[in-house]
PDB file of N, CA and C in Angstrom:
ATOM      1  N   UNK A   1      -2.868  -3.828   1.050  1.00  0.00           N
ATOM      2  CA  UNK A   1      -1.602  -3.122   1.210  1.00  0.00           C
ATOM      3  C   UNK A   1      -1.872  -1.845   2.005  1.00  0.00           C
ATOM      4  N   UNK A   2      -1.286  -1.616   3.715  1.00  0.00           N
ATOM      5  CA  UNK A   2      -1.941  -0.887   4.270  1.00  0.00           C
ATOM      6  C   UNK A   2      -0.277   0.438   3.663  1.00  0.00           C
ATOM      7  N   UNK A   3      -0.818   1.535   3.835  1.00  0.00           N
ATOM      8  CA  UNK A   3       0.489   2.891   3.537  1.00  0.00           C
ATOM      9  C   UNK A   3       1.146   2.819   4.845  1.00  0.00           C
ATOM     10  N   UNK A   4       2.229   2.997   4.291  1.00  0.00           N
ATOM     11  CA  UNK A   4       3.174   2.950   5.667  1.00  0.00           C
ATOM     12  C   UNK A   4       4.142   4.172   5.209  1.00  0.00           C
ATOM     13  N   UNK A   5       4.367   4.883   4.312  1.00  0.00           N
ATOM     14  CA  UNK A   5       4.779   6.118   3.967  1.00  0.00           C
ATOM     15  C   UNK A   5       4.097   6.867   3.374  1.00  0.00           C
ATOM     16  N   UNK A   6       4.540   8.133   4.099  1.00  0.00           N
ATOM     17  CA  UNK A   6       3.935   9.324   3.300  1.00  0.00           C
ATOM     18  C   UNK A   6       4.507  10.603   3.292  1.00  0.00           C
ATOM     19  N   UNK A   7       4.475  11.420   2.253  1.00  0.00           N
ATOM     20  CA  UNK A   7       4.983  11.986   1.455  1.00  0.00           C
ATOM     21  C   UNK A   7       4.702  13.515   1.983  1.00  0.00           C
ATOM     22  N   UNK A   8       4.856  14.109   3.083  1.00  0.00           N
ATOM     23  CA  UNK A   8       4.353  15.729   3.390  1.00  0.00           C
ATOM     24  C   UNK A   8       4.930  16.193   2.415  1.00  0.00           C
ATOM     25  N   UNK A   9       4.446  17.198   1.411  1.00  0.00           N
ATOM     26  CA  UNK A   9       4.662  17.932   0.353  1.00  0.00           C
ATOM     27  C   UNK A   9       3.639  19.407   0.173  1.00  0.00           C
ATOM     28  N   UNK A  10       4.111  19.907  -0.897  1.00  0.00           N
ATOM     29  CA  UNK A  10       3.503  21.320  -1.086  1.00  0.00           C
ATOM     30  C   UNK A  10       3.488  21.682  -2.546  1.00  0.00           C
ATOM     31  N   UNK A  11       2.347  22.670  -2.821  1.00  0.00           N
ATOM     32  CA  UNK A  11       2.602  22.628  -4.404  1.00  0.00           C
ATOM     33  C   UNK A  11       3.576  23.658  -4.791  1.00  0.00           C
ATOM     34  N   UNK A  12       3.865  23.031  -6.032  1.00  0.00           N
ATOM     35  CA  UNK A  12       4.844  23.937  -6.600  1.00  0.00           C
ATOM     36  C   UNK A  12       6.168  23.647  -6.083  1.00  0.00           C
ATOM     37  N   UNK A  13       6.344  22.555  -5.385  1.00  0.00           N
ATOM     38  CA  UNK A  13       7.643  22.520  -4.669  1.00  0.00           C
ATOM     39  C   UNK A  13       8.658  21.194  -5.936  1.00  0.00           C
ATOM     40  N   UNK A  14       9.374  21.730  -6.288  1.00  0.00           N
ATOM     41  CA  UNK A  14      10.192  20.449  -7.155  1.00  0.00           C
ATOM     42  C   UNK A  14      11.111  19.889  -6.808  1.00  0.00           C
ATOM     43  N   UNK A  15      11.784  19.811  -5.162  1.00  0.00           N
ATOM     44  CA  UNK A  15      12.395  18.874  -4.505  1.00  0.00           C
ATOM     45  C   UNK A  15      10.471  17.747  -4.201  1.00  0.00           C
ATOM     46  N   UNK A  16       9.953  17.952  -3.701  1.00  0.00           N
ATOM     47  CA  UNK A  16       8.578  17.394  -3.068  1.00  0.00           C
ATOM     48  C   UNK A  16       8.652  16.549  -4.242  1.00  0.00           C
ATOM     49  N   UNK A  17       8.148  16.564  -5.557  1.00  0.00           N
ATOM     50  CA  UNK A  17       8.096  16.044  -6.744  1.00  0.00           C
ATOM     51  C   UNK A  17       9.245  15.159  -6.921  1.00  0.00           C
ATOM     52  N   UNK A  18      10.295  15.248  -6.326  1.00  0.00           N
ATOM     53  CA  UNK A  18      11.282  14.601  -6.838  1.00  0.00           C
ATOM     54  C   UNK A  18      11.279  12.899  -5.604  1.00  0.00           C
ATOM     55  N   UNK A  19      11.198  14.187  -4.426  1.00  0.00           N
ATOM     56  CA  UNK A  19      10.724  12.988  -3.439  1.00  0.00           C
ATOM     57  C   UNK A  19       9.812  11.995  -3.775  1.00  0.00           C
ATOM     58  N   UNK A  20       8.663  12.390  -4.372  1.00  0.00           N
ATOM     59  CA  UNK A  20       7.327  11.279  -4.379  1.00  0.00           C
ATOM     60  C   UNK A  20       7.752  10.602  -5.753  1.00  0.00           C
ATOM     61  N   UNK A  21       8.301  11.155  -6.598  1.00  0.00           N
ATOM     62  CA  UNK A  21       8.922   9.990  -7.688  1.00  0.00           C
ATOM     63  C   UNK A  21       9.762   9.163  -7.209  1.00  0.00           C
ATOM     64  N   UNK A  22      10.811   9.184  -6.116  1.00  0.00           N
ATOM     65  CA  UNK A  22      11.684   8.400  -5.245  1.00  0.00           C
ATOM     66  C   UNK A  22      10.521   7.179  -4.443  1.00  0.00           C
ATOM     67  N   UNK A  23       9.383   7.939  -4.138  1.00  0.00           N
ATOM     68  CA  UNK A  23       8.931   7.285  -2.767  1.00  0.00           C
ATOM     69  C   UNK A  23       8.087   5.978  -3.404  1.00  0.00           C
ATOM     70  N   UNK A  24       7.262   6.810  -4.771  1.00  0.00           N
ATOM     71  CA  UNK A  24       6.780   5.773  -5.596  1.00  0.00           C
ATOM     72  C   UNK A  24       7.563   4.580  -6.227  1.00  0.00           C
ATOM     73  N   UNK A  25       8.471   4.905  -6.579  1.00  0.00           N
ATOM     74  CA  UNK A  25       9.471   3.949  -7.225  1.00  0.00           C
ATOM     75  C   UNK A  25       9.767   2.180  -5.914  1.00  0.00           C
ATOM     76  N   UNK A  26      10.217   3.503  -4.984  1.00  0.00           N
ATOM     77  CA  UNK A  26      10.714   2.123  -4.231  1.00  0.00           C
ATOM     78  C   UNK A  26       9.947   1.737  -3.515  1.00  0.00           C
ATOM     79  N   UNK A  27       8.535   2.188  -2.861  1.00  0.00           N
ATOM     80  CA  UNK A  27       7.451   1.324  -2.654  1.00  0.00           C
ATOM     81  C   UNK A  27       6.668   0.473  -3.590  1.00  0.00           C
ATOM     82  N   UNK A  28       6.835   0.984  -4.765  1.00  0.00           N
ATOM     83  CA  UNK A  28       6.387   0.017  -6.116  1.00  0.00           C
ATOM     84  C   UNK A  28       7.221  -1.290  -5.962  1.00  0.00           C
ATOM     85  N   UNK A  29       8.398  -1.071  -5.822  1.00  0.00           N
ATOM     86  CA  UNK A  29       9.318  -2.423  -5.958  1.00  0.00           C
ATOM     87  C   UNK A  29       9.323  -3.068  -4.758  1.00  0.00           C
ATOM     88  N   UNK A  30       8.799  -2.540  -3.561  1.00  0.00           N
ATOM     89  CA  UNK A  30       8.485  -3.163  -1.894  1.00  0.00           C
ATOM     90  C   UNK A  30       7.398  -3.711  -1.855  1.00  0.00           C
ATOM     91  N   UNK A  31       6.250  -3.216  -2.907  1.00  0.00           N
ATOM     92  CA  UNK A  31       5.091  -3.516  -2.741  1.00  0.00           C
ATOM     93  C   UNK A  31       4.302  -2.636  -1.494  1.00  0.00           C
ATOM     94  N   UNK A  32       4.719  -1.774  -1.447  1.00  0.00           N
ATOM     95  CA  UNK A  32       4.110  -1.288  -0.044  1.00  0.00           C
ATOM     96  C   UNK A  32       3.256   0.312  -0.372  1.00  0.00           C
ATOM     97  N   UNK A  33       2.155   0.332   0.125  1.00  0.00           N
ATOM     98  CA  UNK A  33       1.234   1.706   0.081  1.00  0.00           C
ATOM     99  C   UNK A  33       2.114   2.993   0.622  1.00  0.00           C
ATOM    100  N   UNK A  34       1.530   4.068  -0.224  1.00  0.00           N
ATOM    101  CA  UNK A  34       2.445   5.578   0.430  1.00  0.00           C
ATOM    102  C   UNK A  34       1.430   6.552  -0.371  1.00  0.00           C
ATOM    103  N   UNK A  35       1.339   7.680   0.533  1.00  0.00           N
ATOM    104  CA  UNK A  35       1.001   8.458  -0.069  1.00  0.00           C
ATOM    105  C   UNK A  35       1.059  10.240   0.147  1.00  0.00           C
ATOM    106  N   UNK A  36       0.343  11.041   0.047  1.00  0.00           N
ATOM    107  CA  UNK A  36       0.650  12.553   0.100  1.00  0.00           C
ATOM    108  C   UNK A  36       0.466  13.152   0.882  1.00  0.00           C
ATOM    109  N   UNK A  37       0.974  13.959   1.445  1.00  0.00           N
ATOM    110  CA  UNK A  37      -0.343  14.933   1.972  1.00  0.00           C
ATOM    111  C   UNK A  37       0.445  16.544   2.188  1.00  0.00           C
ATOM    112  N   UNK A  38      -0.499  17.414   1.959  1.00  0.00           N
ATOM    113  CA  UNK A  38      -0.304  18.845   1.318  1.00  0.00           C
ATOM    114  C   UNK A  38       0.199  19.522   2.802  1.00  0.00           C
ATOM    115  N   UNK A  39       1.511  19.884   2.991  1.00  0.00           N
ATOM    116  CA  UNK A  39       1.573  20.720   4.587  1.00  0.00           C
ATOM    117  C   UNK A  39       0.508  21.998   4.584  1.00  0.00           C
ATOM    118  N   UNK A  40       0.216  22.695   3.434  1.00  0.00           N
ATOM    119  CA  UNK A  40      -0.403  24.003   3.746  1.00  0.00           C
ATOM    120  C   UNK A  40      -2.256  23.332   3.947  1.00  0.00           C
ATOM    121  N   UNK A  41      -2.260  22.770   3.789  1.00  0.00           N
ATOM    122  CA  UNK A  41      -3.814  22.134   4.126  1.00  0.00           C
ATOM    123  C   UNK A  41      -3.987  21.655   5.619  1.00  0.00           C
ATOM    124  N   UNK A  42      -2.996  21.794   6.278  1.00  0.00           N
ATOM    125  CA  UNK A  42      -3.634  21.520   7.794  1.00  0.00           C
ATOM    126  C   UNK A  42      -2.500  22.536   8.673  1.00  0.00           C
ATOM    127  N   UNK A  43      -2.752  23.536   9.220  1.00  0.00           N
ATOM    128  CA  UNK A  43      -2.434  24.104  10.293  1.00  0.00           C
ATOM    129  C   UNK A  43      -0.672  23.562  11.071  1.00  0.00           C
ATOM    130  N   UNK A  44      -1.450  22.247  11.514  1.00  0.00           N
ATOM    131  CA  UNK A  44      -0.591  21.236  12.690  1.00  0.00           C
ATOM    132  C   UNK A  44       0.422  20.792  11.726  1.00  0.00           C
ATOM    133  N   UNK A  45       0.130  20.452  10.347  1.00  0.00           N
ATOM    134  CA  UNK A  45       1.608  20.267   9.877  1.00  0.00           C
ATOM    135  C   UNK A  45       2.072  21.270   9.094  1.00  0.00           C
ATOM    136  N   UNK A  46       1.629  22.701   9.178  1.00  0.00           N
ATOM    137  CA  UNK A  46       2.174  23.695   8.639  1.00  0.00           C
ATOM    138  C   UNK A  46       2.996  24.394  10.181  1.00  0.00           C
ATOM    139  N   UNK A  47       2.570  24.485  10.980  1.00  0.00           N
ATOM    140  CA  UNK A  47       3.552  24.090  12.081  1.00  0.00           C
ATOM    141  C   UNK A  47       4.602  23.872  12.579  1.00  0.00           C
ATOM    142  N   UNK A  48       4.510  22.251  12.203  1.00  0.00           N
ATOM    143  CA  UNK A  48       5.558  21.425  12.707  1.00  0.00           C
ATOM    144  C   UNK A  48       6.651  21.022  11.409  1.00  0.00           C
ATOM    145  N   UNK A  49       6.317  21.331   9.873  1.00  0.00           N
ATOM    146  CA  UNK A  49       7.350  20.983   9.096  1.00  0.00           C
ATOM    147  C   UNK A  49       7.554  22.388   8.231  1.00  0.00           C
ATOM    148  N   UNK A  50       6.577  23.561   8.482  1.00  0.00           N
ATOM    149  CA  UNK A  50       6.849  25.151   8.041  1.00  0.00           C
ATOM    150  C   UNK A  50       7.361  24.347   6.231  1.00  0.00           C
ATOM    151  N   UNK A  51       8.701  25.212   6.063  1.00  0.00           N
ATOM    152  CA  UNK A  51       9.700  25.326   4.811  1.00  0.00           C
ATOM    153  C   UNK A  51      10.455  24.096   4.771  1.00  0.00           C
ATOM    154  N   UNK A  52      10.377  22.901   5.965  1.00  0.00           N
ATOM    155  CA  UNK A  52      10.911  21.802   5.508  1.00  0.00           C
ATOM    156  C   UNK A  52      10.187  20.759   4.970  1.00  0.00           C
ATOM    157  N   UNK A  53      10.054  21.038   3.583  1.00  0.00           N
ATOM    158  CA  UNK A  53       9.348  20.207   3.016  1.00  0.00           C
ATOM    159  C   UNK A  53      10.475  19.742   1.793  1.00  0.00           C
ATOM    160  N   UNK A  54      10.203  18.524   1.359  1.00  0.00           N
ATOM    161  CA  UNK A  54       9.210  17.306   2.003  1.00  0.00           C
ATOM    162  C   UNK A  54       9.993  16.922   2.761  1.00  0.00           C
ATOM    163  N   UNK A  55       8.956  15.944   3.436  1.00  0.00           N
ATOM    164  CA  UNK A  55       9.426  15.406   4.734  1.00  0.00           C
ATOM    165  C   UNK A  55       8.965  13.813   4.532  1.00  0.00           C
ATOM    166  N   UNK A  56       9.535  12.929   4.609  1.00  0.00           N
ATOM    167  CA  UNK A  56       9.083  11.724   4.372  1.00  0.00           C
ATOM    168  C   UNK A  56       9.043  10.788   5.910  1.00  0.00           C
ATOM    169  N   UNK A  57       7.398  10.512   6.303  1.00  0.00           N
ATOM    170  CA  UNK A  57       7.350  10.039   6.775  1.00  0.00           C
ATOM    171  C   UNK A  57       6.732   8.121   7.062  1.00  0.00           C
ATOM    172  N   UNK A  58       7.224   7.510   7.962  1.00  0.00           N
ATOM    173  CA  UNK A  58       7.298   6.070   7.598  1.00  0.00           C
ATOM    174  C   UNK A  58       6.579   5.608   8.898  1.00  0.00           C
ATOM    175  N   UNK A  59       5.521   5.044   8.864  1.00  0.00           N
ATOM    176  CA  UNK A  59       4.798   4.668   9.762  1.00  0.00           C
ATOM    177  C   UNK A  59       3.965   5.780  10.982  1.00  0.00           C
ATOM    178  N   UNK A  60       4.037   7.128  10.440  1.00  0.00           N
ATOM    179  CA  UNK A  60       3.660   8.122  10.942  1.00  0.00           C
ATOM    180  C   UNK A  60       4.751   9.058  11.508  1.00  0.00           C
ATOM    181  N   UNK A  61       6.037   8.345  11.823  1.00  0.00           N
ATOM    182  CA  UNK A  61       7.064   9.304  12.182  1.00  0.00           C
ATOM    183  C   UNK A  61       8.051   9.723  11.005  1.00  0.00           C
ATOM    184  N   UNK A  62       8.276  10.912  11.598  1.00  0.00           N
ATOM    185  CA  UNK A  62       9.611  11.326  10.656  1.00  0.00           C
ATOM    186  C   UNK A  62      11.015  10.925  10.719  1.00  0.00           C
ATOM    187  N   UNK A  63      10.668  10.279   8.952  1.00  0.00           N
ATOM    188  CA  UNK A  63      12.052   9.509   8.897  1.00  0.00           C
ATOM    189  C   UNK A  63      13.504  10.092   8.165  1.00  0.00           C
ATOM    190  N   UNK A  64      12.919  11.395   7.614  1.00  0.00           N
ATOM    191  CA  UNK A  64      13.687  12.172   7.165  1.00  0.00           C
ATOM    192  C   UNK A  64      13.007  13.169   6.275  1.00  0.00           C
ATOM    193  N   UNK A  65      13.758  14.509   5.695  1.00  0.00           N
ATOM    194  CA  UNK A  65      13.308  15.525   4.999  1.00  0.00           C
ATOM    195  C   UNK A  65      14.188  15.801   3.990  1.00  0.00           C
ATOM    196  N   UNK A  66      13.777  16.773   3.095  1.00  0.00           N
ATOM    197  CA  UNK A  66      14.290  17.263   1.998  1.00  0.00           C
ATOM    198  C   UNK A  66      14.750  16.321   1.080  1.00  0.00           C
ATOM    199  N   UNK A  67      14.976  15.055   1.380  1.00  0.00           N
ATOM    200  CA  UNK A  67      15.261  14.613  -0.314  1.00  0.00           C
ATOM    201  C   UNK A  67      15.616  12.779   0.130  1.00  0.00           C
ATOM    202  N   UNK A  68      15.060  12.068  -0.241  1.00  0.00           N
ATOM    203  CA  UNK A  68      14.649  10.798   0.003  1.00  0.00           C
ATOM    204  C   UNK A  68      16.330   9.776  -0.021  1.00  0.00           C
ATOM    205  N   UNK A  69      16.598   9.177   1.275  1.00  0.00           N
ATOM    206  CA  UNK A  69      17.838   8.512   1.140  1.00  0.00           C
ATOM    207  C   UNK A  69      17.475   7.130   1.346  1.00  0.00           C
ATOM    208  N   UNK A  70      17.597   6.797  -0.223  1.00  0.00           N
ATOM    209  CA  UNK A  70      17.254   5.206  -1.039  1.00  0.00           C
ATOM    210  C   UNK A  70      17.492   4.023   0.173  1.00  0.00           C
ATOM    211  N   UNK A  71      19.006   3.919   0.612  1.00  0.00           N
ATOM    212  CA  UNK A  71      19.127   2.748   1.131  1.00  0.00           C
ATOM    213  C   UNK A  71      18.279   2.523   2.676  1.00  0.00           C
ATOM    214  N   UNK A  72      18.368   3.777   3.315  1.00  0.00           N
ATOM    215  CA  UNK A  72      18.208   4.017   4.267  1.00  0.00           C
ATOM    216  C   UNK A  72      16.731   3.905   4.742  1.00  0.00           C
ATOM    217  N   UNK A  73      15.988   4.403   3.508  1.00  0.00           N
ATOM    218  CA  UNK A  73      14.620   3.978   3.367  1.00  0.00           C
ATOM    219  C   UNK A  73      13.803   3.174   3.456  1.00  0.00           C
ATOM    220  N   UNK A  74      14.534   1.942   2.187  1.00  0.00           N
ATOM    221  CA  UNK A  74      14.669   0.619   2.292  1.00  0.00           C
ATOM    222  C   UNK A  74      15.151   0.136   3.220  1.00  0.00           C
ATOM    223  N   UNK A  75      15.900   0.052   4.145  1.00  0.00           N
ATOM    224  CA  UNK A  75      15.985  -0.355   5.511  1.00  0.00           C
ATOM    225  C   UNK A  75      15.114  -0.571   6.233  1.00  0.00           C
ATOM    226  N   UNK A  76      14.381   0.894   6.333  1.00  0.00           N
ATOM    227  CA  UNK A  76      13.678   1.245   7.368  1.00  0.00           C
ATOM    228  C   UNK A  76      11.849   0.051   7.154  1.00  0.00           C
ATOM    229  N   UNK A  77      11.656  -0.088   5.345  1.00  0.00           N
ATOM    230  CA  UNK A  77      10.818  -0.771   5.157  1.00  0.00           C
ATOM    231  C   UNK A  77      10.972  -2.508   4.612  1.00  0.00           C
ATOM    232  N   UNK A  78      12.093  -2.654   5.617  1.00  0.00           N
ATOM    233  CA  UNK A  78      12.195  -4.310   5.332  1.00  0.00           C
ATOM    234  C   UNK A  78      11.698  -5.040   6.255  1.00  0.00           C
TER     235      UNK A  78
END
C-alpha cells in the first residue's frame, strides 16, 4: 500500500488533529497509505504553507487546506 496522502500539520494545532482523524478514517476504509509531516521541520514547507495548516495533500499536490472535505476527497482517491 504505497501513501498517496499526506497530512502537512503542526504541533499543537487542533484543526491538524482533526484533519488526520478525517484522513485516517477514510483511507482506512479506501485502504490506502497517508501520512504526516510537521510544516515547522522543513524550511520549504514552512514557506509555502506558513499558518495554513493543515493542508492535505494527495499524490504530492495540494488538494486542499484547513479542514478535510469527505466527498471530495474520496473522489479524488477513487
Amino acid at each position: 500500500m504505497s501513501t498517496r496522502v499526506t497530512v502537512v500539520t503542526r504541533q499543537g494545532c487542533h484543526a491538524c488533529e482533526v484533519a488526520e482523524a478525517d484522513v485516517a478514517r477514510i483511507c482506512a476504509d479506501l485502504g490506502i497509505g497517508w501520512d504526516t509531516t510537521d510544516v515547522d521541520t522543513d524550511p520549504e514547507l514552512r514557506a509555502e504553507f506558513g499558518d495554513r495548516v493543515p493542508v492535505i495533500l494527495v499524490d504530492g499536490d495540494e488538494h486542499g487546506y484547513w479542514k478535510v472535505e469527505e466527498p471530495r476527497l474520496r473522489a479524488a482517491l477513487a
